[in-house]
C-alpha atoms as a PDB file:
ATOM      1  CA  UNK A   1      26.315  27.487 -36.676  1.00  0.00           C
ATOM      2  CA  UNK A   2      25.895  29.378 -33.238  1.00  0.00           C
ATOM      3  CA  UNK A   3      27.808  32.983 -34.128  1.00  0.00           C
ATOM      4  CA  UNK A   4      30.066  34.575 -31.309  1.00  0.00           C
ATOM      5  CA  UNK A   5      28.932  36.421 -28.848  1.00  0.00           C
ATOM      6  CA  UNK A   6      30.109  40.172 -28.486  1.00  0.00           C
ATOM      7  CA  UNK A   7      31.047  41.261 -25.108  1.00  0.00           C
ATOM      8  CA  UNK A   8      32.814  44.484 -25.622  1.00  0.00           C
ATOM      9  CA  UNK A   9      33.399  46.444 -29.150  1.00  0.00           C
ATOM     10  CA  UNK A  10      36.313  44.149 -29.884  1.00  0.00           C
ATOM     11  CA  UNK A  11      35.709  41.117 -27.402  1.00  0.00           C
ATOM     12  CA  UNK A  12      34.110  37.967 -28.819  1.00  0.00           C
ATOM     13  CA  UNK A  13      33.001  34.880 -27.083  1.00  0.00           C
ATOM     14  CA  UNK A  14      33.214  31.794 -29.442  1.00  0.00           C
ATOM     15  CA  UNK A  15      31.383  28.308 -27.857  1.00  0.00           C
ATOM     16  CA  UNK A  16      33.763  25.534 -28.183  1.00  0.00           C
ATOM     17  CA  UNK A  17      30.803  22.986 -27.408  1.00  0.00           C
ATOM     18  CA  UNK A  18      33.531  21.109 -25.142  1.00  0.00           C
ATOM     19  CA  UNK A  19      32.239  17.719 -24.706  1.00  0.00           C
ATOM     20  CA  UNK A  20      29.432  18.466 -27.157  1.00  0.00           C
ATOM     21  CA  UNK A  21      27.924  20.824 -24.129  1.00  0.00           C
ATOM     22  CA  UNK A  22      26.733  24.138 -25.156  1.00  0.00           C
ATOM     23  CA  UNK A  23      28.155  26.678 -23.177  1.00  0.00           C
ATOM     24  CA  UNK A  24      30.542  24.338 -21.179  1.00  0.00           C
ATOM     25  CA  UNK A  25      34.099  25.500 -22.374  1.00  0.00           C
ATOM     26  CA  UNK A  26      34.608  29.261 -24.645  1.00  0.00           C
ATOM     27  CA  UNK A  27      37.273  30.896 -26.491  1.00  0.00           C
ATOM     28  CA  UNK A  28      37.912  34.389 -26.460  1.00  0.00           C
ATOM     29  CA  UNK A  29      38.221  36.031 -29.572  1.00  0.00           C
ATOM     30  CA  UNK A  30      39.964  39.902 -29.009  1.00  0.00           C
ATOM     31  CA  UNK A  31      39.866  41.875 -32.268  1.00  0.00           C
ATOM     32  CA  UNK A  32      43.127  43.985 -31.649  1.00  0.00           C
ATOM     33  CA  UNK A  33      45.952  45.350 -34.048  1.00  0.00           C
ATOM     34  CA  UNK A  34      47.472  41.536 -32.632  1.00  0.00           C
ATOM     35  CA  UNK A  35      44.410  39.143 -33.142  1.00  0.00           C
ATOM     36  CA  UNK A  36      44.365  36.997 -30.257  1.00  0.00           C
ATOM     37  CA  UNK A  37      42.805  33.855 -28.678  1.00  0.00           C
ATOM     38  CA  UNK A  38      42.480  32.846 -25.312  1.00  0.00           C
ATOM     39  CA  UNK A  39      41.817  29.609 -24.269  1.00  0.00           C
ATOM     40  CA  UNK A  40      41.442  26.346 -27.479  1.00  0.00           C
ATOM     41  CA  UNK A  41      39.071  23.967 -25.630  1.00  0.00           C
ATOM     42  CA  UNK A  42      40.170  20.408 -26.497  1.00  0.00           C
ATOM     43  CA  UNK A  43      40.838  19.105 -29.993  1.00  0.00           C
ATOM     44  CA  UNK A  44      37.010  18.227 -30.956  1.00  0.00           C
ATOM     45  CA  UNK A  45      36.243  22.066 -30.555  1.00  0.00           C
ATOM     46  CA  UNK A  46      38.716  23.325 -33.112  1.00  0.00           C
ATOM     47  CA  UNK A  47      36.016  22.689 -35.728  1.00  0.00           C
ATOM     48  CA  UNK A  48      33.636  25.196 -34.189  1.00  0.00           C
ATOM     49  CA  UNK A  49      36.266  27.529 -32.792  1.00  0.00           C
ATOM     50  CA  UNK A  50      37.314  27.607 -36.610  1.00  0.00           C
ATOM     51  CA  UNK A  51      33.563  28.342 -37.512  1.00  0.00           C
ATOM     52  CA  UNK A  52      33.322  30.797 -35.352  1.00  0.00           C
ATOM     53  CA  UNK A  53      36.298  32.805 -36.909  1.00  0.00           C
ATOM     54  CA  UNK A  54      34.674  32.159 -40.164  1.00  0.00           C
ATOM     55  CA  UNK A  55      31.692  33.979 -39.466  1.00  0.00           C
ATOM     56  CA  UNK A  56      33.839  36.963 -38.329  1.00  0.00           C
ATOM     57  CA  UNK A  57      35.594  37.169 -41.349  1.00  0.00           C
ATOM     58  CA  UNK A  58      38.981  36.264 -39.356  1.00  0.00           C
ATOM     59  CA  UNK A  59      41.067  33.443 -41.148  1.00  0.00           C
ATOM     60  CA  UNK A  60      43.157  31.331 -39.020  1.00  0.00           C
ATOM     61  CA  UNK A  61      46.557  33.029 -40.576  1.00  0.00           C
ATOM     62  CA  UNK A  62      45.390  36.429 -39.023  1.00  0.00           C
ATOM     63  CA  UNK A  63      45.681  34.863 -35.407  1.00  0.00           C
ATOM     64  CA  UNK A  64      48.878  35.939 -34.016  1.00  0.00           C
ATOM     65  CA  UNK A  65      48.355  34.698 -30.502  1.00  0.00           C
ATOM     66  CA  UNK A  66      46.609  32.116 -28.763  1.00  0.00           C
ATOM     67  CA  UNK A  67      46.767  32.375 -24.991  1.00  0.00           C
ATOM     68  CA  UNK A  68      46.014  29.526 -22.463  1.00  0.00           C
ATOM     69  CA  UNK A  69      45.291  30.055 -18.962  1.00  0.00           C
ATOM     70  CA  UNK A  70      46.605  26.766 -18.366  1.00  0.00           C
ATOM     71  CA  UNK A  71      47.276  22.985 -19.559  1.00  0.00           C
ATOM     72  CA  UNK A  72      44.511  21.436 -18.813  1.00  0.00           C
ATOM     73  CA  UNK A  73      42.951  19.622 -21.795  1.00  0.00           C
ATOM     74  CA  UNK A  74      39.409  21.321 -21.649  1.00  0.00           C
ATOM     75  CA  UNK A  75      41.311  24.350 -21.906  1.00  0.00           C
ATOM     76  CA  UNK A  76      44.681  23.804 -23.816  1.00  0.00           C
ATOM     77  CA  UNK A  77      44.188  19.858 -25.727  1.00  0.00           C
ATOM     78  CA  UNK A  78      43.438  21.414 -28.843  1.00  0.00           C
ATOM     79  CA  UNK A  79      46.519  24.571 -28.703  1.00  0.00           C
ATOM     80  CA  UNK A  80      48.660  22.429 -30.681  1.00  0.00           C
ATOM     81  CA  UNK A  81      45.751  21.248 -33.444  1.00  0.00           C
ATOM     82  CA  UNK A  82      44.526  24.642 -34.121  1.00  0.00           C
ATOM     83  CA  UNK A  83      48.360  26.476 -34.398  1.00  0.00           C
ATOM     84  CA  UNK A  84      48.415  23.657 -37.149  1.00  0.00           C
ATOM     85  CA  UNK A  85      45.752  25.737 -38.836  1.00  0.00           C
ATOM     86  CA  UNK A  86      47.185  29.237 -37.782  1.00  0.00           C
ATOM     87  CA  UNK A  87      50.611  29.682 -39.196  1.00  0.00           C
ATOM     88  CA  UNK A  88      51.588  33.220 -38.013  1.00  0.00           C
ATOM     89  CA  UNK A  89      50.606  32.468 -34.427  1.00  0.00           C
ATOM     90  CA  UNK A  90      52.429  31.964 -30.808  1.00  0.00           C
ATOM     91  CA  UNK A  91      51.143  30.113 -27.987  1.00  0.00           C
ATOM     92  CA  UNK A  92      51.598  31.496 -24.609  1.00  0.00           C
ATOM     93  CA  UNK A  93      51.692  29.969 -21.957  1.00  0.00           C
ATOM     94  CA  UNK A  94      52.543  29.714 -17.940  1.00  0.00           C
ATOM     95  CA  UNK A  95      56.322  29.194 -16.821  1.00  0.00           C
ATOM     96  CA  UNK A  96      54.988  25.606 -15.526  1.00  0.00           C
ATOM     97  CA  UNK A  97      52.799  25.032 -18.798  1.00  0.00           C
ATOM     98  CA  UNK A  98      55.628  25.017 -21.313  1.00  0.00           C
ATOM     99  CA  UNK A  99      57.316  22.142 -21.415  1.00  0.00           C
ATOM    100  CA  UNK A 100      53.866  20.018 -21.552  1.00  0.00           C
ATOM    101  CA  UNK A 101      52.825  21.820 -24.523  1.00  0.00           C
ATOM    102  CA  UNK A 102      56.019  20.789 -26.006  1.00  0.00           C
ATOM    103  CA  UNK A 103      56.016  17.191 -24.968  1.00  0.00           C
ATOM    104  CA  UNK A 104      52.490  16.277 -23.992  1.00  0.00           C
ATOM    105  CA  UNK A 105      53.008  12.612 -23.019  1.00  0.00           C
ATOM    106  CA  UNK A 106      52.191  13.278 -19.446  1.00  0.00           C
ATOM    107  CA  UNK A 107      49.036  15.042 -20.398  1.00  0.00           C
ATOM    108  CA  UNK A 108      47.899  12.505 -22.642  1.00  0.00           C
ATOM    109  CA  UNK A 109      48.784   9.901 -20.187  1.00  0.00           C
ATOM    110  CA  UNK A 110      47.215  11.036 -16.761  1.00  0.00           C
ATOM    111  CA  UNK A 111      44.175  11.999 -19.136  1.00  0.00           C
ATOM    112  CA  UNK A 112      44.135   8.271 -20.065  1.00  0.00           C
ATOM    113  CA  UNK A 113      43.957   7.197 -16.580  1.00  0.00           C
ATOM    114  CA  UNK A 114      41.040   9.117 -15.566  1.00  0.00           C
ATOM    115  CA  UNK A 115      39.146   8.911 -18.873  1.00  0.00           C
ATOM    116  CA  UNK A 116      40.361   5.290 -20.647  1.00  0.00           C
ATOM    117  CA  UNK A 117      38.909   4.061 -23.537  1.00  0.00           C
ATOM    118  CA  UNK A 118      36.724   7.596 -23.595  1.00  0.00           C
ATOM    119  CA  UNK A 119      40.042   9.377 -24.262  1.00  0.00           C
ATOM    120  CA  UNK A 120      40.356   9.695 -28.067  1.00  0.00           C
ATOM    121  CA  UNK A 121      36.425  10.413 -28.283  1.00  0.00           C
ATOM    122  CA  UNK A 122      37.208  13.368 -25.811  1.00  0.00           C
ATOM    123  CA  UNK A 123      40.709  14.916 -26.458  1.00  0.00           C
ATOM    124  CA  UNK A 124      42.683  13.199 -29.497  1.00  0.00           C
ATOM    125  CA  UNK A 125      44.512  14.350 -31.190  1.00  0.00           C
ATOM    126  CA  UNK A 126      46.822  16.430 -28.535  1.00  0.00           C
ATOM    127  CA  UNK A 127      49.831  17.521 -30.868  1.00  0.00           C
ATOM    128  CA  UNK A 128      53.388  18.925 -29.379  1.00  0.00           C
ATOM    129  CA  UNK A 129      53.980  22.401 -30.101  1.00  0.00           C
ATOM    130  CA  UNK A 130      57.425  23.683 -31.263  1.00  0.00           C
ATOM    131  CA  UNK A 131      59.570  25.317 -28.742  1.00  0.00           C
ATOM    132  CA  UNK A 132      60.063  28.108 -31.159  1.00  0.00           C
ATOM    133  CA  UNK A 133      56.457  28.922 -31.269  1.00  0.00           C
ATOM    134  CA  UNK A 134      55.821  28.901 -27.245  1.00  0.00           C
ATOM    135  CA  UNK A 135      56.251  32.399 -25.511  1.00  0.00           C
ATOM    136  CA  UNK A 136      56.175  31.777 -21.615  1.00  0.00           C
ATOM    137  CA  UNK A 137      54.848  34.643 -19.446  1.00  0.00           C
ATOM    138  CA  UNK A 138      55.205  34.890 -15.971  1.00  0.00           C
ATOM    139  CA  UNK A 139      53.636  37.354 -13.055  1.00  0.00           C
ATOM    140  CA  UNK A 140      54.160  40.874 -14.145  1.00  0.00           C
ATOM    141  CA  UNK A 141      54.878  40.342 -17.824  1.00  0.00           C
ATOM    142  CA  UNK A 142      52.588  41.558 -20.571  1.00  0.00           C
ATOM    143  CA  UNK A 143      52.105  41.681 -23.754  1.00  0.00           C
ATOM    144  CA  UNK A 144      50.944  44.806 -26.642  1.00  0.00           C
ATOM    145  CA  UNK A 145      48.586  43.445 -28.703  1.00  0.00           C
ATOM    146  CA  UNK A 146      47.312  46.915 -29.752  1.00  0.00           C
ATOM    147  CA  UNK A 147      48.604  50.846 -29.837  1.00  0.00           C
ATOM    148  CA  UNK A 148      48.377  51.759 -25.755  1.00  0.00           C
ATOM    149  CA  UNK A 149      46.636  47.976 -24.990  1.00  0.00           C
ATOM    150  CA  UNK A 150      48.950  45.284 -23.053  1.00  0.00           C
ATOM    151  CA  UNK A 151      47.684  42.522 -21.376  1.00  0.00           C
ATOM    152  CA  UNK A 152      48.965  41.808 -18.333  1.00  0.00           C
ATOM    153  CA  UNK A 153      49.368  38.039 -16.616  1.00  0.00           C
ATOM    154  CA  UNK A 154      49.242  37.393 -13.057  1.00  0.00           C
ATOM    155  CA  UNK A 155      50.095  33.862 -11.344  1.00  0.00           C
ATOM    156  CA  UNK A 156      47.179  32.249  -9.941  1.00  0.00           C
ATOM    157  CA  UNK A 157      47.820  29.063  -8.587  1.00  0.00           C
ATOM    158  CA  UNK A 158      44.674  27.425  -6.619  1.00  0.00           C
ATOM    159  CA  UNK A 159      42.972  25.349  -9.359  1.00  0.00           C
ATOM    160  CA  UNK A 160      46.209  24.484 -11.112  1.00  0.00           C
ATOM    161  CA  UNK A 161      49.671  25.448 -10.287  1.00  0.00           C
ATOM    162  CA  UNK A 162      50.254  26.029 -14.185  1.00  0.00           C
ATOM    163  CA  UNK A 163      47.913  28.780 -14.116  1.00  0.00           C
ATOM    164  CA  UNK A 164      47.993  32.733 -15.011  1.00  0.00           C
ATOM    165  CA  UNK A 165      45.299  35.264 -15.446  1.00  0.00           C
ATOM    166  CA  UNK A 166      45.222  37.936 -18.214  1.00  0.00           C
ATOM    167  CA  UNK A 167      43.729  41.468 -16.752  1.00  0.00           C
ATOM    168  CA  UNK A 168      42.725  43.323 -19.833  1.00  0.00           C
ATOM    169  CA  UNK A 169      42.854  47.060 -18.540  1.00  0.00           C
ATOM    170  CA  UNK A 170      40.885  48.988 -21.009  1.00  0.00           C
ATOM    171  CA  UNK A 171      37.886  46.627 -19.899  1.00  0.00           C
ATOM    172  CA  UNK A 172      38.839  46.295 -16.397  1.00  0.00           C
ATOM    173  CA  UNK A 173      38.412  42.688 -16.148  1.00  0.00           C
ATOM    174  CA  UNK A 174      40.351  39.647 -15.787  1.00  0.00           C
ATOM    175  CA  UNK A 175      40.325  36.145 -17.568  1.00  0.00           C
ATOM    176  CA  UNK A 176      40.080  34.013 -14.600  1.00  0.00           C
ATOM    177  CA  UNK A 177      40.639  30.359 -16.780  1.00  0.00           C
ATOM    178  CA  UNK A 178      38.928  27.962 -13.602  1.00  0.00           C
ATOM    179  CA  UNK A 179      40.726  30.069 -10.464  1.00  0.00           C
ATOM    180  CA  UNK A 180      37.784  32.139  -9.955  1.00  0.00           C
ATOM    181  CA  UNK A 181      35.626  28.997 -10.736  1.00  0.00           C
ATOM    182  CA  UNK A 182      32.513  28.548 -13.145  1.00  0.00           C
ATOM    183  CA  UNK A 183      29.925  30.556 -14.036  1.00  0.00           C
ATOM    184  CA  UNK A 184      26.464  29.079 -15.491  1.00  0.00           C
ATOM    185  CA  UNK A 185      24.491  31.214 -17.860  1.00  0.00           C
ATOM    186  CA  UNK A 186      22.311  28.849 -18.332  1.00  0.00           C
ATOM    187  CA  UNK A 187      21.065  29.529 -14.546  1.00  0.00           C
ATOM    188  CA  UNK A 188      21.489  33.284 -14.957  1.00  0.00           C
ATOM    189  CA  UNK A 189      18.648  33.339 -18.034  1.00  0.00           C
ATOM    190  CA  UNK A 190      16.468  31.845 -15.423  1.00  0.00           C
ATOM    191  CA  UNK A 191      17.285  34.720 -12.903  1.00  0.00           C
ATOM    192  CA  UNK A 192      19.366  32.597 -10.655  1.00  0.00           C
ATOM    193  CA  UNK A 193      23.251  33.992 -10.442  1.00  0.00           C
ATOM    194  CA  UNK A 194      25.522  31.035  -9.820  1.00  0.00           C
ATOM    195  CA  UNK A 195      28.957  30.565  -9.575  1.00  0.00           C
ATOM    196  CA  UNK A 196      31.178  27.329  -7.663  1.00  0.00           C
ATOM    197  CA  UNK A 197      34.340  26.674  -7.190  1.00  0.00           C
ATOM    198  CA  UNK A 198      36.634  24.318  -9.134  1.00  0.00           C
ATOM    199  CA  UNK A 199      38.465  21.790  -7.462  1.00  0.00           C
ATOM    200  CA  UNK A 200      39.462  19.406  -9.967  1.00  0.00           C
ATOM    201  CA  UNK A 201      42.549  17.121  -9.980  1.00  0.00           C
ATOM    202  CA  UNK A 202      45.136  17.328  -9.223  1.00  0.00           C
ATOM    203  CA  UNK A 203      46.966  20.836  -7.886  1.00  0.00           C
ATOM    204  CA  UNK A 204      43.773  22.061  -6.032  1.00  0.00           C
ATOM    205  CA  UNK A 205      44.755  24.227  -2.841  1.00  0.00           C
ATOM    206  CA  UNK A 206      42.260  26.271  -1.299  1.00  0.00           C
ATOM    207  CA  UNK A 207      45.017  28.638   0.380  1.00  0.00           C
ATOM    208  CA  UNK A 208      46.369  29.088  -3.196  1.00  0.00           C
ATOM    209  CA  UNK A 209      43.011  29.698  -4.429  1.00  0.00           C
ATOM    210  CA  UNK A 210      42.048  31.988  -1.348  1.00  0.00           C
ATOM    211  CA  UNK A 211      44.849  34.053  -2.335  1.00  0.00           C
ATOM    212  CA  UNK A 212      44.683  34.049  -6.059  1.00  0.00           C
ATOM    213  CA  UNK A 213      41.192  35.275  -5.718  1.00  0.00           C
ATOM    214  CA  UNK A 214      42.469  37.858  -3.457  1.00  0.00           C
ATOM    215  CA  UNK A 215      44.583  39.528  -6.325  1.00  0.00           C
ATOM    216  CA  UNK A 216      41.920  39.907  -8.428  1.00  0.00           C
ATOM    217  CA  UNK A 217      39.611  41.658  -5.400  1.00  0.00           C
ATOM    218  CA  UNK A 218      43.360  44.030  -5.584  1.00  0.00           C
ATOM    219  CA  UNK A 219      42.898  44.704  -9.135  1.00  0.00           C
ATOM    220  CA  UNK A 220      39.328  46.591  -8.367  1.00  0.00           C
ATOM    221  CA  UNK A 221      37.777  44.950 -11.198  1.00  0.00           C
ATOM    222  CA  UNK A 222      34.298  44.861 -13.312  1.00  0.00           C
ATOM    223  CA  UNK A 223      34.350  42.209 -15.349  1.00  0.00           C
ATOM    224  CA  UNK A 224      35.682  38.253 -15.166  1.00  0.00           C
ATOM    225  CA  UNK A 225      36.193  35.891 -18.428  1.00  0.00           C
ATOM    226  CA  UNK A 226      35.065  32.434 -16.994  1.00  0.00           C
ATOM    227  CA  UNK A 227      37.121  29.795 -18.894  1.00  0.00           C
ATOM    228  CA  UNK A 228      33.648  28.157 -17.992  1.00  0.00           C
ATOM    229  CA  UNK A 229      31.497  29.626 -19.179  1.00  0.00           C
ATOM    230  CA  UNK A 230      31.025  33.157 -20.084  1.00  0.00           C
ATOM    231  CA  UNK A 231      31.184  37.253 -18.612  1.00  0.00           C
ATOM    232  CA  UNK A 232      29.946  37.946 -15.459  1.00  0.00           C
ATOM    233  CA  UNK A 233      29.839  41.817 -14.440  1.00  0.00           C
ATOM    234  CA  UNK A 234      29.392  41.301 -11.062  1.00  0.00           C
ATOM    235  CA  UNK A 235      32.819  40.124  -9.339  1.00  0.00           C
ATOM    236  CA  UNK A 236      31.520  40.625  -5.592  1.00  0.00           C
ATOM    237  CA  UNK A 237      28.790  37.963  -6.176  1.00  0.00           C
ATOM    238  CA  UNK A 238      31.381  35.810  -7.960  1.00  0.00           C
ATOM    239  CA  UNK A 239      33.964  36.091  -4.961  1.00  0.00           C
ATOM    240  CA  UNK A 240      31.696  35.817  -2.153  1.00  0.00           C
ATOM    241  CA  UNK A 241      29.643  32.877  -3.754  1.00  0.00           C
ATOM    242  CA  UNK A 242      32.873  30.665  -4.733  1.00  0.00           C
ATOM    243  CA  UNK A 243      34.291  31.441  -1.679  1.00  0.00           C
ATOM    244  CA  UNK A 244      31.081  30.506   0.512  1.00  0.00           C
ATOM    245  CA  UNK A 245      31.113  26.961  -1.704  1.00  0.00           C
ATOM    246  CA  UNK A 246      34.730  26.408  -1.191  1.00  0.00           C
ATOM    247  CA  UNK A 247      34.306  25.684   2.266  1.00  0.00           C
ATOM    248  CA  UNK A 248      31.028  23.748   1.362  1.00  0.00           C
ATOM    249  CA  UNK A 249      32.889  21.595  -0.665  1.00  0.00           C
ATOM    250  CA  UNK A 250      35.533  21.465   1.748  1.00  0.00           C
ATOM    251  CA  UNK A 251      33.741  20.374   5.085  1.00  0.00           C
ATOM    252  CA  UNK A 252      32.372  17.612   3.124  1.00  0.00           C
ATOM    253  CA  UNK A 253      35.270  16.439   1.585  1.00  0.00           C
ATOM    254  CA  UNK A 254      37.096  15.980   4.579  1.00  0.00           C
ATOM    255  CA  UNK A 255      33.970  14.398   6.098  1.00  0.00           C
ATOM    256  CA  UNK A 256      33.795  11.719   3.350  1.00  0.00           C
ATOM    257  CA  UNK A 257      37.404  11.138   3.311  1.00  0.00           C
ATOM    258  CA  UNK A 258      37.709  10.292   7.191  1.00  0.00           C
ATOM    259  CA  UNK A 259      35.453   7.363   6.062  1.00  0.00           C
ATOM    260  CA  UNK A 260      37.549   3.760   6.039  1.00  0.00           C
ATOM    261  CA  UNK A 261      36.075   3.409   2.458  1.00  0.00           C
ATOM    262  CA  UNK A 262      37.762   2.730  -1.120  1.00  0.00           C
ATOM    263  CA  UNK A 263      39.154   6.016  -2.426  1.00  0.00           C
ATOM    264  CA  UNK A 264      36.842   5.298  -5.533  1.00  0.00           C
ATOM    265  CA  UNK A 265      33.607   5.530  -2.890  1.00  0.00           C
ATOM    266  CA  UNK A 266      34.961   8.451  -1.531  1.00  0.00           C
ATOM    267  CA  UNK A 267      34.913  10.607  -5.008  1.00  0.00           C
ATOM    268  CA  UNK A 268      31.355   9.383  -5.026  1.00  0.00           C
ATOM    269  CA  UNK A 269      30.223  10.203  -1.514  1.00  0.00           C
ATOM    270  CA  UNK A 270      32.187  13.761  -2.297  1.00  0.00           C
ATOM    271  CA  UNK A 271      30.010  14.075  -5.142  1.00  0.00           C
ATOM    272  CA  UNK A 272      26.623  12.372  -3.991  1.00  0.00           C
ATOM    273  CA  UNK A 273      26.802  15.209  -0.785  1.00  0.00           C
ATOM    274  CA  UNK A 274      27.441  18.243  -2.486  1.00  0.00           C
ATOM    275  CA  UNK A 275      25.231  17.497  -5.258  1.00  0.00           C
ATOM    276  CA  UNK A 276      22.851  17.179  -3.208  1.00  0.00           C
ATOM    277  CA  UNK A 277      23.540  21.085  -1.150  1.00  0.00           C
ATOM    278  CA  UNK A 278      23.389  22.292  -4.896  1.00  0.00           C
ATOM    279  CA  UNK A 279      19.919  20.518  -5.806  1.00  0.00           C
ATOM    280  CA  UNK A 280      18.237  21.833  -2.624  1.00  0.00           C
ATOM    281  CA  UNK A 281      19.924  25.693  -2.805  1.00  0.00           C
ATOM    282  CA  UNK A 282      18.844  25.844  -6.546  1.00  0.00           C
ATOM    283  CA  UNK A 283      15.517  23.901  -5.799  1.00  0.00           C
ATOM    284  CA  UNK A 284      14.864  27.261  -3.073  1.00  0.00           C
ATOM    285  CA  UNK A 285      15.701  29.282  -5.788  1.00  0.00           C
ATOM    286  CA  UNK A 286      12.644  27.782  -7.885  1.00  0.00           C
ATOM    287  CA  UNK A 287      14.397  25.879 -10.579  1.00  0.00           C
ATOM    288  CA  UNK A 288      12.873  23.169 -11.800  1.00  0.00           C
ATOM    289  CA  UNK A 289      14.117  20.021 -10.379  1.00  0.00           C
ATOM    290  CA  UNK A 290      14.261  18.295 -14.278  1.00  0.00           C
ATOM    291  CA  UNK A 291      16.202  21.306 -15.431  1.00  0.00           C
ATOM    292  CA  UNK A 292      19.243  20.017 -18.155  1.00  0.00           C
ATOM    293  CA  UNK A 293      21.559  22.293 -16.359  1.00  0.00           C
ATOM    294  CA  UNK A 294      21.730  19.412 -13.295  1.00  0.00           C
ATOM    295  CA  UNK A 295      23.457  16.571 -15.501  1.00  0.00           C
ATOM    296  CA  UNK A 296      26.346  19.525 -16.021  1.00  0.00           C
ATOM    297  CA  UNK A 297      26.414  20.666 -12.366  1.00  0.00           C
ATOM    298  CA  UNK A 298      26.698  16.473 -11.612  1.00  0.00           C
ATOM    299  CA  UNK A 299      29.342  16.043 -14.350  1.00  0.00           C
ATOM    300  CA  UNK A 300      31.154  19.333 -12.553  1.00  0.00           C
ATOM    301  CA  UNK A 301      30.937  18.142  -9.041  1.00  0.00           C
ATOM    302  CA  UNK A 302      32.049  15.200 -10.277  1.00  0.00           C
ATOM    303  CA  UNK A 303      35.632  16.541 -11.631  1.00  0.00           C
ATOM    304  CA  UNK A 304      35.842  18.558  -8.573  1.00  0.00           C
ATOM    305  CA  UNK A 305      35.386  15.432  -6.363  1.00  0.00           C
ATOM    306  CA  UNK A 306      38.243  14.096  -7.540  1.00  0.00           C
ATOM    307  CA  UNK A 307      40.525  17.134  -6.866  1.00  0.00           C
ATOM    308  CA  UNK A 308      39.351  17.583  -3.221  1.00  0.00           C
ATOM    309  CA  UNK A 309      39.515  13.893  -2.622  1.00  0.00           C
ATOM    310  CA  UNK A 310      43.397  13.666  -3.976  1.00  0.00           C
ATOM    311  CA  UNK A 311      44.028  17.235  -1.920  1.00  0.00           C
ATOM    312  CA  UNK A 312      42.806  15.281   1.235  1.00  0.00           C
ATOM    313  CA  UNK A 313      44.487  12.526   0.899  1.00  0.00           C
ATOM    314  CA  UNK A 314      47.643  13.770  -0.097  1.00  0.00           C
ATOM    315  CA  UNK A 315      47.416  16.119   3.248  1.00  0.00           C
ATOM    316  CA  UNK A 316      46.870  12.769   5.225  1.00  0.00           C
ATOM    317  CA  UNK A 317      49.536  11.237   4.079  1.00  0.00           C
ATOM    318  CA  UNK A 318      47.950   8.732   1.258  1.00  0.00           C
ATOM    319  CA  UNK A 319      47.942   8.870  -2.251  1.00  0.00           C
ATOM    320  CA  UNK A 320      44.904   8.035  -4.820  1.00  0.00           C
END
C-alpha cells in the first residue's frame, strides 16, 4: 500500500489510482479540528482512499466533510460510496452539483454513452446521496474546519460549470479540481515542468476558463491542489503554460472541426494533432520517446478532444 503523501504539516495527498493509473486522480486528506476530504475519485478508488486513511490512523467515522470540486465521476462517482462508509460526514458541493449527487441518473447515463459496456468496470456503483447530508456552497461562502481556519470557495466555471475552488489561506493556495488543468509529476521527476489544459466534455469555455484562472492570479497565491495530479508551488508556470496550450488546443480544434468529416473523425484528428505538438515539445525537452507517461497524455488529450470538439460545434450551430 502506497502511504499519503504530506504536503503541509496537516495536508495529505492520498492516490486514488483512478483508472488503475498511479498518480492520475488524488484525494486530499486535511488533518483539521473538522477532518476533511476533498475530492473521492470514482467508486473503484474508495478501496485505496480507505487505505490510505488507515495508514493515518483516521477511521472513516472521523471524516466530517468530504468536498468535491465538482460532479464529474473521476472526481465525485465514488462521494456517495465512501459517505456509506463515513457516517458523521457532509458532502459539499457546488450550487449546480447538488441535485446530481442526489439523483445521479443523468451522470450515470451520459457516462454510459461515452464509456458503454466499460462503464461498471470504471465508475459503478454511483449511489444518490441524501439531501440531508449535501451542504451547497456558493462564491464567497466558507466553511471553519479549524479554530481561525475557513476555507473559502470561489466559482470557477471553464472546465465545468458545476465547479468551485477551495483557497485554503493559512497555505496560500487553492484547490483548482481541473480549472487550472493537470499537472504531471511524473514529468516533473524527470526535470520537465508540465501542465495542460482540460477541455473535456461537455461545459468547456475558454472565456470561462480565462477568467476563472484570472481569480486565482487575484488571490496572489503559492500553491495549487491539481485534482490531477498533485502540488505544484509554482502558479506563474502553471498559468502561463495552460494558458499558452489553451490556444494550442484551440487553433487546432477549430481547424479539425471546419473539416466536412464525421464528428467521431474529428475527436480523433483533435487528438492525433495535439498529441502530436505534445510528443515533439516533450521530445525537445529530452524525454524519452517510449516514456509510460505518453499513453496518459494520449488518454488526456483524448477526453479533452471531445470537450473542444462539442464546444465547436455547439458554437457552429451543430450538436455531437
Amino acid at each position: 500500500m502506497k502511504k499519503p503523501v504530506q504536503l503541509s504539516e496537516k495536508l495529505f495527498l492520498i492516490d486514488d489510482y483512478d483508472l488503475s493509473i498511479a498518480e492520475r486522480t488524488g484525494t486530499y486528506l486535511l488533518m483539521e479540528d473538522e477532518l476533511t476530504l476533498i475530492e473521492t475519485s470514482a467508486s473503484p478508488s474508495i478501496p485505496h482512499i480507505l487505505d490510505g486513511l488507515k495508514s493515518m490512523n483516521v477511521t472513516p467515522a472521523d471524516i466530517q466533510y468530504i468536498i468535491v470540486t465538482h460532479i464529474h465521476l473521476d472526481h465525485a462517482g465514488g462521494t456517495g460510496l465512501m459517505l456509506q462508509k463515513c457516517p458523521n460526514a457532509k458532502v459539499v458541493v457546488h450550487p449546480k452539483g447538488a441535485r446530481h449527487l442526489a439523483d445521479p441518473s443523468r451522470l450515470i447515463q451520459g457516462a454510459k454513452a461515452v464509456y458503454g459496456e466499460k462503464f461498471d468496470q470504471l465508475f459503478d456503483p454511483i449511489i444518490p446521496i441524501p439531501e440531508g447530508r449535501l451542504v451547497v456552497k456558493g462564491d464567497g461562502d466558507s466553511l471553519e474546519i479549524s479554530h481561525g481556519l475557513k476555507l473559502e470557495f470561489l466559482d470557477t466555471p471553464g472546465h465545468a460549470n458545476h465547479h468551485f475552488s477551495i483557497y485554503h489561506p493559512a497555505l496560500k493556495g487553492v484547490f483548482t479540481g481541473d480549472t487550472a488543468g493537470i499537472f504531471y509529476p511524473q514529468l516533473y521527476r524527470e526535470g520537465i515542468e508540465f501542465y495542460l489544459p482540460s477541455t473535456s466534455p461537455n461545459q468547456f469555455d475558454p472565456e470561462k476558463m480565462r477568467h476563472s484562472i484570472g481569480r486565482y492570479k487575484d488571490l496572489g497565491i503559492e500553491r495549487i491542489f491539481f485534482g490531477h495530479y498533485g502540488m505544484s508551488e509554482n502558479p506563474a508556470a502553471v498559468f502561463k503554460q495552460v494558458e499558452e496550450w489553451l490556444e494550442v488546443f484551440l487553433e487546432e480544434a477549430k481547424l479539425a472541426v471546419s473539416q466536412e468529416i464525421h464528428p467521431d473523425q474529428q475527436v480523433q484528428e483533435i487528438t492525433r494533432t495535439i498529441y502530436g505538438k505534445i510528443k515533439a515539445h516533450l521530445t525537445e525537452q529530452g524525454l524519452n520517446e517510449n516514456h509510460p507517461i505518453y499513453e496518459l497524455l494520449h488518454l488526456d488529450i483524448n477526453v479533452s478532444a471531445m470537450g473542444l470538439a462539442h464546444y465547436f460545434q455547439k458554437k457552429n450551430g451543430g450538436s455531437r
